[in-house]
Protein backbone atom coordinates (compact mmCIF):
# COMPACT_ATOMS: atom_id res chain seq x y z
CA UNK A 1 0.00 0.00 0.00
CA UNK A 2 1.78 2.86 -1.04
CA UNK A 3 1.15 6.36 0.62
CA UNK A 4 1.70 9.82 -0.86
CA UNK A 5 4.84 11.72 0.54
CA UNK A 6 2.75 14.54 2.42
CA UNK A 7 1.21 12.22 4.47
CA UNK A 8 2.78 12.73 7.93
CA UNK A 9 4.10 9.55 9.72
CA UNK A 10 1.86 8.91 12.31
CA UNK A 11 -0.99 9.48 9.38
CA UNK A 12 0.62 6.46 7.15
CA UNK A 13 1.74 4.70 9.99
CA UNK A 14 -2.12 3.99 11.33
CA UNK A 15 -3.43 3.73 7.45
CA UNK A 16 -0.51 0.90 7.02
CA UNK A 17 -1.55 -0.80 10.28
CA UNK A 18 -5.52 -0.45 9.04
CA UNK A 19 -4.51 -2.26 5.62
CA UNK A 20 -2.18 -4.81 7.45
CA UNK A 21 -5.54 -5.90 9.67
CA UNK A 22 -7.83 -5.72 6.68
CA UNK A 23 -5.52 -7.78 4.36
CA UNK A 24 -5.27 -10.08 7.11
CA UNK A 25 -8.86 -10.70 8.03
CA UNK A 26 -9.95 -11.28 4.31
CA UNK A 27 -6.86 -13.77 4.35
CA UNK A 28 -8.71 -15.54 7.11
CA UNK A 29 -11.96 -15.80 5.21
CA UNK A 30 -10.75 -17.03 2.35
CA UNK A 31 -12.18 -20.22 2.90
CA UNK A 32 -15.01 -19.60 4.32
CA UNK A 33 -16.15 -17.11 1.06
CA UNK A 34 -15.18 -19.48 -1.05
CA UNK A 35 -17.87 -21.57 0.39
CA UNK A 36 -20.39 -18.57 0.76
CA UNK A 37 -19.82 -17.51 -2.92
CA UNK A 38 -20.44 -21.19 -4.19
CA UNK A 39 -23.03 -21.86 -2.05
CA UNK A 40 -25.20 -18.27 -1.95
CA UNK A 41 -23.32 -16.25 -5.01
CA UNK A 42 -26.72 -15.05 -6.44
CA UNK A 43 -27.93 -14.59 -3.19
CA UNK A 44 -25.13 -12.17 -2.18
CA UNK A 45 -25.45 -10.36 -5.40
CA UNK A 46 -29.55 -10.02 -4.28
CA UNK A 47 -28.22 -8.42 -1.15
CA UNK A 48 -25.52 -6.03 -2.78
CA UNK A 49 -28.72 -4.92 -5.09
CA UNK A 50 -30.67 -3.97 -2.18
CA UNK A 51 -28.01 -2.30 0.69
CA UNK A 52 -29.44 1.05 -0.63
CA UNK A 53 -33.06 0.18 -0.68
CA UNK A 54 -33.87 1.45 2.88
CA UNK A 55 -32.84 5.54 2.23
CA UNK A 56 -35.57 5.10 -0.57
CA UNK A 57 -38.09 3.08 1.30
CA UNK A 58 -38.27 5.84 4.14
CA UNK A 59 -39.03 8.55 1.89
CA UNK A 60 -42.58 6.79 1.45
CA UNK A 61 -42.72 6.16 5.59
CA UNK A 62 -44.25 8.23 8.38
CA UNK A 63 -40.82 10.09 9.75
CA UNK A 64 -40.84 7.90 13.33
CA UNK A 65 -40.60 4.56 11.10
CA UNK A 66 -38.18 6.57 8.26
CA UNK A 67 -35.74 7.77 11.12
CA UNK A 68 -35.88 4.30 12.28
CA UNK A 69 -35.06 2.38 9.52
CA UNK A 70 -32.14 4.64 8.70
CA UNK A 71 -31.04 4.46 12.02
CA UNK A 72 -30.70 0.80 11.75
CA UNK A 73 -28.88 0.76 8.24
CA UNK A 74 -26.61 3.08 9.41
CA UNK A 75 -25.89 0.81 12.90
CA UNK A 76 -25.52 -1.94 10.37
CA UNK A 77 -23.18 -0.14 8.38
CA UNK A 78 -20.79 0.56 11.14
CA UNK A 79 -21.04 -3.02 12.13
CA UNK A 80 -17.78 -4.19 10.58
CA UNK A 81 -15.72 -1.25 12.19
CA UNK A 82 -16.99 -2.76 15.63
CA UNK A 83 -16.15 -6.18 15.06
CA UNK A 84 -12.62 -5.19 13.71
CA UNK A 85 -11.67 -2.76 16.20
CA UNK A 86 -9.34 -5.17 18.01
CA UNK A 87 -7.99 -5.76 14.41
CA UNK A 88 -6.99 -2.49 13.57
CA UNK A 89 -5.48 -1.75 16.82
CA UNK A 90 -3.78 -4.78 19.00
CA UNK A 91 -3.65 -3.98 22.58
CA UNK A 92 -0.35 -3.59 22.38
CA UNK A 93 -0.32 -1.24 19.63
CA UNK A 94 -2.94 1.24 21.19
CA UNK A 95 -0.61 1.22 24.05
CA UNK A 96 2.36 2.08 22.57
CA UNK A 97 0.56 4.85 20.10
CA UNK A 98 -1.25 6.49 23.57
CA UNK A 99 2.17 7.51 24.63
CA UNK A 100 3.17 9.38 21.55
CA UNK A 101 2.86 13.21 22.14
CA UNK A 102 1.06 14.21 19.55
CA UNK A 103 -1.95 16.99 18.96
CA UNK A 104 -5.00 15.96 19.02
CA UNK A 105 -5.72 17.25 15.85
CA UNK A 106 -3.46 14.92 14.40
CA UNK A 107 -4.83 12.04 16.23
CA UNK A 108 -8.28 12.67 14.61
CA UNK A 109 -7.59 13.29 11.14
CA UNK A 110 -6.11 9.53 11.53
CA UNK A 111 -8.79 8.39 13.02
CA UNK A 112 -10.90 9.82 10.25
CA UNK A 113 -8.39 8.44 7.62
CA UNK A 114 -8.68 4.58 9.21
CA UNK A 115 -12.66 4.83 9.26
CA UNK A 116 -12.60 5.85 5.49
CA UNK A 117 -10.57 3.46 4.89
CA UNK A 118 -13.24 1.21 6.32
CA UNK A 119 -16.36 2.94 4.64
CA UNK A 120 -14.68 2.90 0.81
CA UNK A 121 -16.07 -0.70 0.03
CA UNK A 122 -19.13 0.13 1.74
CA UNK A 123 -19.26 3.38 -0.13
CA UNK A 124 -18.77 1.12 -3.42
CA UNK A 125 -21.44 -0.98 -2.87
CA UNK A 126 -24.22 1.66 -1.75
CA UNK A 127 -23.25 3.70 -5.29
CA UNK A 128 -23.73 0.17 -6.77
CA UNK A 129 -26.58 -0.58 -5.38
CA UNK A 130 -28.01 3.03 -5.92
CA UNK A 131 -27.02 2.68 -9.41
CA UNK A 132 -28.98 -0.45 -10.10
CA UNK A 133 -31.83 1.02 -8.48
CA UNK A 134 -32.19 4.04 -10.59
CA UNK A 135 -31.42 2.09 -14.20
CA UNK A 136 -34.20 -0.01 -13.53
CA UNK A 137 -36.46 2.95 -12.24
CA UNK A 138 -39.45 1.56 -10.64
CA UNK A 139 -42.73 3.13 -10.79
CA UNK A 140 -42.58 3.80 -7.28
CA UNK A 141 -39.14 5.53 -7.16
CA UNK A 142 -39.24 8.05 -9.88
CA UNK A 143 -41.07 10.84 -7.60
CA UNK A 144 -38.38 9.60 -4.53
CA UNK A 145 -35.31 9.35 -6.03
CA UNK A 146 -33.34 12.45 -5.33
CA UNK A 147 -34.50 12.46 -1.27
CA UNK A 148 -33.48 8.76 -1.39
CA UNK A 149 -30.20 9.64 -2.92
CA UNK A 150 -29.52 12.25 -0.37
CA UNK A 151 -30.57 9.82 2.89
CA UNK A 152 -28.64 6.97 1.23
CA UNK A 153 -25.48 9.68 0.96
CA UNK A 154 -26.57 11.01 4.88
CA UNK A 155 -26.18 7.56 6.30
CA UNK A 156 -23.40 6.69 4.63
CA UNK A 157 -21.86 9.62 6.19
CA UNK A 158 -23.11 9.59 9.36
CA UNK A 159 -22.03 5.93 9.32
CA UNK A 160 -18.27 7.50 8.82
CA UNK A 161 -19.07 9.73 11.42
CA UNK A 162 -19.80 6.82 13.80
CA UNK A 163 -17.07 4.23 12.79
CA UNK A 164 -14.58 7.70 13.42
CA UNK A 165 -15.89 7.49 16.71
CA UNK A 166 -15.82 3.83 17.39
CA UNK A 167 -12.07 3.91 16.40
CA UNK A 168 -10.92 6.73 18.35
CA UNK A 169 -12.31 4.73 21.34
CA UNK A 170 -9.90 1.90 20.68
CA UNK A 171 -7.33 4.86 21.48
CA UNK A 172 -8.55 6.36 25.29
CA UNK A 173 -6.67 5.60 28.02
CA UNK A 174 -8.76 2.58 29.58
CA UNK A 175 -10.17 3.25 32.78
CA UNK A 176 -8.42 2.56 36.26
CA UNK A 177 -8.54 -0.55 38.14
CA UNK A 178 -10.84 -0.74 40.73
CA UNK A 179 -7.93 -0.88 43.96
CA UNK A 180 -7.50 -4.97 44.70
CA UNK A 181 -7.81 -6.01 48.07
CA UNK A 182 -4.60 -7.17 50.13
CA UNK A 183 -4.24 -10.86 49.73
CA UNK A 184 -4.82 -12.68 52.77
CA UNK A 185 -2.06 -14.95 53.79
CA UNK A 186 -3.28 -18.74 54.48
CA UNK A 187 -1.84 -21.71 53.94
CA UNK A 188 -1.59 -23.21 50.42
CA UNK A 189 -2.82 -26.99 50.01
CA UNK A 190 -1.92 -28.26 46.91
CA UNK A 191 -5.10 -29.78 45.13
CA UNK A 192 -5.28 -32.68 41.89
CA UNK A 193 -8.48 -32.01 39.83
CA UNK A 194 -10.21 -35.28 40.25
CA UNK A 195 -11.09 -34.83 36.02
CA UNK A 196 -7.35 -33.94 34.90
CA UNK A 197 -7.75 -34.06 31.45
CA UNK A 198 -11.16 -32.12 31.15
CA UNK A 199 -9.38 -29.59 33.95
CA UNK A 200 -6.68 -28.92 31.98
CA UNK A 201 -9.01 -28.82 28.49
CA UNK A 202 -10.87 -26.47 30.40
CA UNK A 203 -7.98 -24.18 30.86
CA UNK A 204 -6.11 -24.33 28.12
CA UNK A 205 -8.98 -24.70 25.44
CA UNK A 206 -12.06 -23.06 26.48
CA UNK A 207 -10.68 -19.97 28.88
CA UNK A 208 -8.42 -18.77 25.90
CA UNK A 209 -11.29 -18.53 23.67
CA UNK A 210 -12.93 -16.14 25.64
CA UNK A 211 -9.81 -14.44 26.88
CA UNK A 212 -8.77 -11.14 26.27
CA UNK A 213 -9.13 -10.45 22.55
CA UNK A 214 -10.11 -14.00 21.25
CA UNK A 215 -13.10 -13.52 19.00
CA UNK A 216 -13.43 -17.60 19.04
CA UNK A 217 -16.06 -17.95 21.82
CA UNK A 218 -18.30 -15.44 20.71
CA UNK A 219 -18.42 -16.69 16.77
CA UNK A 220 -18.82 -20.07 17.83
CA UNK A 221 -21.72 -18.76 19.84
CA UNK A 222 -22.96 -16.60 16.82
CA UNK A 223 -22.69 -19.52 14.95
CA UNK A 224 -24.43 -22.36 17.32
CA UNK A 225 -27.46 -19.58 18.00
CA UNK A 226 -27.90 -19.30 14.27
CA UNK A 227 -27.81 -23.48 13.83
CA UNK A 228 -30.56 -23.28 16.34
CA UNK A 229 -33.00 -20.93 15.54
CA UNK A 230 -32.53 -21.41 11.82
CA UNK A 231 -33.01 -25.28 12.68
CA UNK A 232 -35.88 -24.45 14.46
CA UNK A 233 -37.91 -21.81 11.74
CA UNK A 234 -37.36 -24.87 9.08
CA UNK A 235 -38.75 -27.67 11.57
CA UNK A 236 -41.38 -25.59 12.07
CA UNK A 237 -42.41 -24.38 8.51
CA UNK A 238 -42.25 -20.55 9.13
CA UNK A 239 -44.20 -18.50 7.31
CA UNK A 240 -42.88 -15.92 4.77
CA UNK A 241 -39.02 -17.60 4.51
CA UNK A 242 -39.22 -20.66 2.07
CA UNK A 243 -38.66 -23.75 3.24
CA UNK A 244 -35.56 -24.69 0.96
CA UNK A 245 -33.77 -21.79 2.39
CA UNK A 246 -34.38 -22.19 5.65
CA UNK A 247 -33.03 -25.81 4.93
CA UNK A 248 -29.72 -24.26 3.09
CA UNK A 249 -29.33 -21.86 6.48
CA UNK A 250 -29.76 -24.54 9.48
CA UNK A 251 -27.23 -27.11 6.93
CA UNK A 252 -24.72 -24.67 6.32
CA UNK A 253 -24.30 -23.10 9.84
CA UNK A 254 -24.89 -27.08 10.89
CA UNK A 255 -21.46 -27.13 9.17
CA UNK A 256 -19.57 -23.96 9.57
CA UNK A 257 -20.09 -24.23 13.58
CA UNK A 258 -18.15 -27.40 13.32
CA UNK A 259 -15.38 -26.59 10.80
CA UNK A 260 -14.59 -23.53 12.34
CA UNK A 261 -14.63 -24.62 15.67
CA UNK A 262 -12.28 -27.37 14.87
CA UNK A 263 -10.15 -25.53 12.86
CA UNK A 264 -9.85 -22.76 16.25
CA UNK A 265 -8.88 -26.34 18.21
CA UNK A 266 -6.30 -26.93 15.66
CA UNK A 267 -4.54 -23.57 15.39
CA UNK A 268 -4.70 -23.65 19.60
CA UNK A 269 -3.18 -27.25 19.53
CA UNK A 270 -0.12 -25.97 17.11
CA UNK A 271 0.37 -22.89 19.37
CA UNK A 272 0.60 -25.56 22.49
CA UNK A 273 2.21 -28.24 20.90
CA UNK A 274 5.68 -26.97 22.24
CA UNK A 275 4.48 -26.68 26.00
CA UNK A 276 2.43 -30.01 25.89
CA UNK A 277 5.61 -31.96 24.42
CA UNK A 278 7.44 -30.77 27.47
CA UNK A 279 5.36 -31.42 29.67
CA UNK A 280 5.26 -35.16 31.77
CA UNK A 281 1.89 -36.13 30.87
CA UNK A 282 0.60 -37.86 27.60
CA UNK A 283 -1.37 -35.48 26.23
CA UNK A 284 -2.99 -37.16 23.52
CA UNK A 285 -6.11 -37.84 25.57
CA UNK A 286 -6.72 -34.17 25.95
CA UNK A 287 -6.02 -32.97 22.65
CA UNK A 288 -8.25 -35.69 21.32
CA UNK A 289 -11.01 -34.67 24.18
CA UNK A 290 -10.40 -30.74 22.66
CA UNK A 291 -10.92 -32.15 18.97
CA UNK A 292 -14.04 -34.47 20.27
CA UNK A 293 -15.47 -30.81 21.84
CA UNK A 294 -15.86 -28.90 18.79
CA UNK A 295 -18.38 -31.99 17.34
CA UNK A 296 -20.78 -31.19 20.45
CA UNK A 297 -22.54 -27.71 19.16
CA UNK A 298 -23.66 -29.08 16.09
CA UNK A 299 -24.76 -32.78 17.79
CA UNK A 300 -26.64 -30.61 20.34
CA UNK A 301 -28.77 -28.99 17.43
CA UNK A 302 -29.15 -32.23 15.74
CA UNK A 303 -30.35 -33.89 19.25
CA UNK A 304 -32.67 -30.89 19.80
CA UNK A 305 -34.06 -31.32 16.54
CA UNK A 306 -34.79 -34.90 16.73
CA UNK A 307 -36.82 -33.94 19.93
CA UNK A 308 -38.92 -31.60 18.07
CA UNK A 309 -39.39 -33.44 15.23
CA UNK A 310 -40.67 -36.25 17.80
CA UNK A 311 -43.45 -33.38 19.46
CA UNK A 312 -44.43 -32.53 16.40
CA UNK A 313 -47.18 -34.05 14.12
CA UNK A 314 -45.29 -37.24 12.90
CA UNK A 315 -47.48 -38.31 9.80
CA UNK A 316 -46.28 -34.96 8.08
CA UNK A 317 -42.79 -35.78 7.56
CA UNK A 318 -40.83 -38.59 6.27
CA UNK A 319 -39.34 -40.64 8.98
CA UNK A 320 -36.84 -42.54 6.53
CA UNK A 321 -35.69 -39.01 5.44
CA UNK A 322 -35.10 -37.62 9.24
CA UNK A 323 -32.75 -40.88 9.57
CA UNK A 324 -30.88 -40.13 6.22
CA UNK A 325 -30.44 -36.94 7.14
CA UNK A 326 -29.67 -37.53 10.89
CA UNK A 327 -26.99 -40.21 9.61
CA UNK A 328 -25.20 -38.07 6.75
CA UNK A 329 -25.14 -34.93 8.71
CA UNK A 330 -23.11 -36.93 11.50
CA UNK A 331 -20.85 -38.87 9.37
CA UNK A 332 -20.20 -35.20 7.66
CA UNK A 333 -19.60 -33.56 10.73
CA UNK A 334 -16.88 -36.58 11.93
CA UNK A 335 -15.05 -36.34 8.36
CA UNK A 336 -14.62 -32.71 9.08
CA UNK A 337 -12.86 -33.41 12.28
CA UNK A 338 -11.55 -36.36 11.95
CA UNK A 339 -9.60 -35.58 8.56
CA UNK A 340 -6.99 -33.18 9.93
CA UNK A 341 -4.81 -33.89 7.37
CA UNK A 342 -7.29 -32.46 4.42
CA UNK A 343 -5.76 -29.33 2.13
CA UNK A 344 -6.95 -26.16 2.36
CA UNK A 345 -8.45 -26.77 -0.78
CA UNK A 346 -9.84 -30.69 0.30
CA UNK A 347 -11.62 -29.31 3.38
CA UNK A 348 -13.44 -26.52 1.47
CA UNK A 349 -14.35 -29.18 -1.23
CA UNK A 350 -15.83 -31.23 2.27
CA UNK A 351 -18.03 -28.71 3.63
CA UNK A 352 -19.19 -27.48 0.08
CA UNK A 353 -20.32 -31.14 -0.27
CA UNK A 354 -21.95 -31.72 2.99
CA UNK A 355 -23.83 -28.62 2.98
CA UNK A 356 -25.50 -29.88 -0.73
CA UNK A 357 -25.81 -33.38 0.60
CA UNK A 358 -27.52 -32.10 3.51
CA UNK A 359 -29.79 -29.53 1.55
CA UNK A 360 -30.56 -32.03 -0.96
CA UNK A 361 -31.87 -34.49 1.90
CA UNK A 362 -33.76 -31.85 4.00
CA UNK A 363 -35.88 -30.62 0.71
CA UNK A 364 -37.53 -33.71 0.69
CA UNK A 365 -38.63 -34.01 4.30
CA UNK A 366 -42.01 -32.67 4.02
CA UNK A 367 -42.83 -34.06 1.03
């Protein structure tokens, strides 16, 4: 990423640090849109058509529900500045650049540079979107199309405004420590966990993902909420979703939950590998037990499922198909794990496959 000349140093510095996290969070997604852009390509391009619909749908709204809707597109907008703040400024980092005397003028005209820097794609796809919008110049648009424009260009802005904010946070001196009480002194008794291995999973497994700045916990909760409740809408036949979709949704995230979740346990196993080797126990029990955890979200769903499926009306479903689909989603969800050895490319090709299977089963369990 090359910078003009007249940019001072601190400027570029925090624009090359911005890039560095970007570049680095698209590199670990690269598998996962390869999957999404097989999988739901038209589907995406469907919801790059529409990011600009709401600034034209308020101009036909009361001004309580127009304010509102904006509102919320331009929350949603800033979304991916929130969820990479810890990206595009480590700990570390924010600590070291706190310390630098510089004037605060400075400081926000970086701040300002980073959350364009974040709002240019998103900028992009609302002109896109705008664009296709006004080409195809629906009946309904024509007398709305210049206030839509202009709300479309205020949230967009404001949403700048608001991801400017949301990274000069990251930068303010974090608040002081509540004072700790003196430690009382009494004896220590040394104590074995009666459960060693699922002790020591516990610590060194599921407290790091939830540690500090590890995203892990919370996507893996993201992900098992959205198994569930998209699970649950298709079991149920919800109204105004179809039913195929709502069987894509609950078999991918089925899927993802697991793959990502094992993949997490396999990066975490690398970075302990050097400890655990040193170490006088056999750990091959507990990183098999840490492997064995990741299956557990996903069998969860699929045991709550087969619960519902049992309270609801029976005779409307196929029972042969609820076993097919019971059977392939498991022995999918143990090739994912228990294939550590897969390429990049393999394991992709995998979940790709299991998600069709999957969908391909499901659409014919009402019929």
């Amino acid at each position: 990423m090359r910078l003009p000349r007249s940019f001072s140093p601190y400027l570029a510095l925090r624009l090359r640090l911005a890039h560095h996290a970007l570049l680095q969070f698209a590199a670990s997604l690269a598998s996962s849109m390869e999957i999404l852009v097989f999988l739901a390509g038209p589907v995406l391009l469907g919801l790059l058509s529409v990011i600009a619909l709401p600034g034209f749908l308020a101009m036909n709204l009361p001004w309580p529900a127009a304010l509102g809707l904006l509102a919320a597109q331009m929350l949603l907008t800033c979304l991916p500045a929130w969820l990479l703040r810890k990206r595009l400024l480590p700990a570390a980092t924010a600590a070291w650049l706190r310390q630098l005397p510089l004037p605060r003028h400075l400081r926000w005209q970086a701040d300002i540079a980073v959350a364009g820097l974040l709002m240019l794609p998103l900028g992009l796809a609302y002109a896109v979107s705008a664009t296709i919008w006004l080409l195809q110049s629906p009946p309904w648009l024509r007398p709305i199309a210049a206030p839509g424009m202009a709300a479309t260009l205020a949230v967009w802005l404001l949403a700048w405004l608001l991801t400017t904010l949301i990274v000069a946070q990251r930068l303010r001196a974090p608040r002081p420590a509540h004072r700790a009480r003196a430690p009382t002194m009494t004896a220590y008794v040394p104590q074995r966990p009666r459960w060693r291995t699922i002790f020591l999973w516990r610590q060194l497994f599921w407290l790091p993902f939830w540690r500090n700045e590890n995203v892990i916990g919370l996507q893996q909760s993201v992900l098992l909420a959205t198994a569930g409740a998209s699970m649950l809408a298709w079991l149920l036949r919800a109204p105004l979703v179809p039913a195929p979709l709502l069987g894509l949704l609950a078999s991918a995230s089925l899927i993802i939950v697991t793959d990502r979740g094992d993949k997490a346990v396999r990066e975490q196993i690398a970075v302990l590998r050097p400890a655990l080797d040193a170490w006088p126990l056999a750990s091959t029990a507990l990183t098999r037990l840490a492997c064995a955890a990741s299956l557990l979200p996903a069998f969860a769903v699929l045991l709550g499922a087969g619960i519902l499926l049992y309270c609801i009306d029976p005779a409307a479903l196929q029972r042969r198909v609820t076993g097919v689909y019971a059977l392939t989603a498991s022995a999918a969800l143990l090739a994912i794990v228990g294939l550590p050895r897969l390429t990049p490319r393999g394991r992709v090709a995998l979940v790709v496959f299991s998600i069709l299977a999957l969908s391909a089963i499901g659409s014919e369990l009402w019929n």
